[in-house]
Protein backbone atom coordinates (compact mmCIF):
# COMPACT_ATOMS: atom_id res chain seq x y z
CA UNK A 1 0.00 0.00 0.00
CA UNK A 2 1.36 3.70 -1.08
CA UNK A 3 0.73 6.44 1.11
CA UNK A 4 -0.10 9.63 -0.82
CA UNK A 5 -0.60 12.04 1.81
CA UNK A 6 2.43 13.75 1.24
CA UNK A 7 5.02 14.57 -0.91
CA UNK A 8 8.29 13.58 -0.15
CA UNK A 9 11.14 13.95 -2.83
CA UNK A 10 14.26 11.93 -2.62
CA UNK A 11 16.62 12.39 0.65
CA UNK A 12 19.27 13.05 -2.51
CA UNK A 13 17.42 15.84 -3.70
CA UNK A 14 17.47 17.86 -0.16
CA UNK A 15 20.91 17.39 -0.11
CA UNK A 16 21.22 18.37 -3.69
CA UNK A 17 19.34 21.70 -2.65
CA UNK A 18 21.49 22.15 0.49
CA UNK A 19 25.16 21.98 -1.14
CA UNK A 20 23.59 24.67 -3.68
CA UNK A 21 22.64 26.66 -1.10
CA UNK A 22 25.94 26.64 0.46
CA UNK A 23 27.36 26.87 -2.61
CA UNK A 24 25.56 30.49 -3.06
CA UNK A 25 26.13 31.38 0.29
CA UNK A 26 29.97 30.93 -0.50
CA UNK A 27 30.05 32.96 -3.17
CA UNK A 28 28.05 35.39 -2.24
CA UNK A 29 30.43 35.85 1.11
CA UNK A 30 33.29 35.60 -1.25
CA UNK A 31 31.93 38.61 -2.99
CA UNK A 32 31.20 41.23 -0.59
CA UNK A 33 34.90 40.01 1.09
CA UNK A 34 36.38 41.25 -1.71
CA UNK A 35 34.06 44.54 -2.50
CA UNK A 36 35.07 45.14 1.27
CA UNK A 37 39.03 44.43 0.49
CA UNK A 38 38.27 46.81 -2.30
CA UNK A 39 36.95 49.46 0.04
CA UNK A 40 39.22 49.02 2.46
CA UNK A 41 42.07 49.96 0.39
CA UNK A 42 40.29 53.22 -0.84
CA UNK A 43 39.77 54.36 2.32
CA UNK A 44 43.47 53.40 3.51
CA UNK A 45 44.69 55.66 -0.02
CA UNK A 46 42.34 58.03 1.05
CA UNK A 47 43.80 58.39 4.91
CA UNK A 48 47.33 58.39 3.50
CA UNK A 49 46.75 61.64 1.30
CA UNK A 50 47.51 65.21 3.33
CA UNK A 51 44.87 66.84 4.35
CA UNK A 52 43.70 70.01 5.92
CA UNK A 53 41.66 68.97 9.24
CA UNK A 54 39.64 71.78 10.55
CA UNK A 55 41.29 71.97 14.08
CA UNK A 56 37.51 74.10 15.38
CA UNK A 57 35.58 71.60 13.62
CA UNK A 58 37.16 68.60 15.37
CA UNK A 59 37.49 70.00 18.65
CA UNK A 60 33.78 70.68 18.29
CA UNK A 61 33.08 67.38 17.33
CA UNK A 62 35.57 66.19 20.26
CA UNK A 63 33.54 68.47 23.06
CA UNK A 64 29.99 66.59 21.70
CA UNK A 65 31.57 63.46 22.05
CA UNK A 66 32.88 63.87 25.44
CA UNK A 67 29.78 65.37 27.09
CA UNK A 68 27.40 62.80 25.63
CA UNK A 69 30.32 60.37 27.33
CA UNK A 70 30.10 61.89 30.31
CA UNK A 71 26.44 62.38 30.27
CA UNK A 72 26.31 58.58 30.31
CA UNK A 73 28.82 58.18 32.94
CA UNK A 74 31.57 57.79 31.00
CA UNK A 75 35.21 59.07 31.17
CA UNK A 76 36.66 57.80 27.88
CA UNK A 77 35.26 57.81 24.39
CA UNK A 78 36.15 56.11 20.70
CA UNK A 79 37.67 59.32 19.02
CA UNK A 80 39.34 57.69 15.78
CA UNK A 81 39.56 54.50 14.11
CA UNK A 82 41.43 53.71 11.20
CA UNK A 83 43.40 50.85 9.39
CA UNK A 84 46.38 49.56 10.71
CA UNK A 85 47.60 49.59 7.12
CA UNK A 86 48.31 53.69 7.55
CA UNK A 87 50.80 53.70 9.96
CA UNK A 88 54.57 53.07 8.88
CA UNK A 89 54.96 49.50 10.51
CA UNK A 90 51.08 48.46 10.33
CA UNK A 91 50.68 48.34 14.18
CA UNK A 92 53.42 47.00 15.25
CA UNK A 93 54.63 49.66 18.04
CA UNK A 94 51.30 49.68 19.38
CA UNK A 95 51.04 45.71 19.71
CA UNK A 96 54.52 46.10 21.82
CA UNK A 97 53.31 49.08 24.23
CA UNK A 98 56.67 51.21 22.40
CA UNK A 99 56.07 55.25 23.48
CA UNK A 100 57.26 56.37 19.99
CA UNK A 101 54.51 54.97 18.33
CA UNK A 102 53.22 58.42 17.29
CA UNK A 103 56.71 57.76 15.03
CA UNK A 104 54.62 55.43 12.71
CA UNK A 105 51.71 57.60 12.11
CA UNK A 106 50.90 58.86 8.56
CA UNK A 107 48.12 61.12 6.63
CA UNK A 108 45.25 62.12 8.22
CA UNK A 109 45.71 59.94 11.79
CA UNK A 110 48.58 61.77 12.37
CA UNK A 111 47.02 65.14 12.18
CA UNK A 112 44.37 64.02 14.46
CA UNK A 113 46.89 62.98 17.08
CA UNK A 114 48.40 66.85 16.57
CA UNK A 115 45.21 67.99 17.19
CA UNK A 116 45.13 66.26 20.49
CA UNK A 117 49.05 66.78 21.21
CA UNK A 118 48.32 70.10 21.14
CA UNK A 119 45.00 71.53 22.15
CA UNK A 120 43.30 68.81 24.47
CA UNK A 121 46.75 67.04 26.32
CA UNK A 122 47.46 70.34 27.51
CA UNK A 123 43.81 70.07 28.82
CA UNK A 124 44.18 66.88 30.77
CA UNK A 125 42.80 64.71 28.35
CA UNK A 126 44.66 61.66 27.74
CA UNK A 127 44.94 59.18 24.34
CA UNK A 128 44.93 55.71 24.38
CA UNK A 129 45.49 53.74 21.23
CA UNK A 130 45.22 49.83 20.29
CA UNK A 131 44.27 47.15 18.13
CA UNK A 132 40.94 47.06 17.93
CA UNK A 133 40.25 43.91 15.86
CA UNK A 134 42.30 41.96 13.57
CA UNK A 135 41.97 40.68 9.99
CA UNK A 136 43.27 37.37 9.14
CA UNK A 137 45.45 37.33 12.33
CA UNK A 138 47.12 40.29 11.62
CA UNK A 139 46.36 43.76 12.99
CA UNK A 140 43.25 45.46 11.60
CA UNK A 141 41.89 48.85 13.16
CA UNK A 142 43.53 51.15 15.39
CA UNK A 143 41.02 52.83 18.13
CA UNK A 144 42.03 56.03 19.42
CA UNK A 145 40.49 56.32 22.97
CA UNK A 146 40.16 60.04 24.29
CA UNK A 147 39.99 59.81 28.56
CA UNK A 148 39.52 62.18 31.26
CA UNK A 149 39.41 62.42 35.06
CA UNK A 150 42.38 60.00 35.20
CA UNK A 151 46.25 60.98 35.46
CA UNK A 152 47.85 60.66 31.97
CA UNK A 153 51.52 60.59 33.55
């Protein structure tokens, strides 16, 4: 006796379905991997390329920052992230703690750590930078971490 209350195709064909799924799902990851590798090294030419920062306009941008921060009851905030591919050795002074790290900055992170160098140190805020995540085990992003309320000796 056949029961035909359902429709069941072969086990095969699910599993037929499933490695063309995966198979799309692949790809499709492959893709946007390499639109984002693709990205990533535009932004990294872009960073590398002088440009004039507007010392009022960051500081403004810097003061919003740290009183929504504080607000929440917060003394440090994300101020900057940016590739580790724009500094000189890709991250490597930061990974070992070395003080002339500034040394390997390039483009436009290095006139964001002037701006702090020389308008909010004097101020008693402090910078903190490190790797923030990594990309196929090697350093990816550098965060730059503005802090207050805490010595920066």
């Amino acid at each position: 006796m056949t029961d035909n209350t359902f429709d069941l195709p072969p086990a095969a064909e699910f599993a037929r379905r499933a490695a063309d799924k995966r198979a799309e799902e692949d790809a499709r990851r492959q893709q946007l991997h390499q639109t984002g590798d693709t990205q990533r090294s535009e932004l990294i030419d872009s960073l590398l390329k002088p440009a004039e920062v507007a010392v009022e306009e960051a500081l403004r941008r810097v003061a919003v920052l740290v009183r929504t921060a504080s607000e929440h009851g917060l003394n440090e905030v994300l101020v900057n992230r940016f590739p580790s591919e724009t500094l000189a050795d890709h991250g490597r002074a930061i990974l070992a703690g070395d003080a002339s790290w500034p040394d390997t900055l390039q483009g436009q992170p290095r006139s964001l750590y002037e701006i702090w160098r020389d308008h909010l140190k004097p101020r008693g805020y402090g910078l903190r930078v490190e790797i923030v995540d990594y990309r196929n085990d090697l350093p990816g992003d550098v965060g730059s971490f503005l802090f207050w309320g805490t010595s920066i000796d």
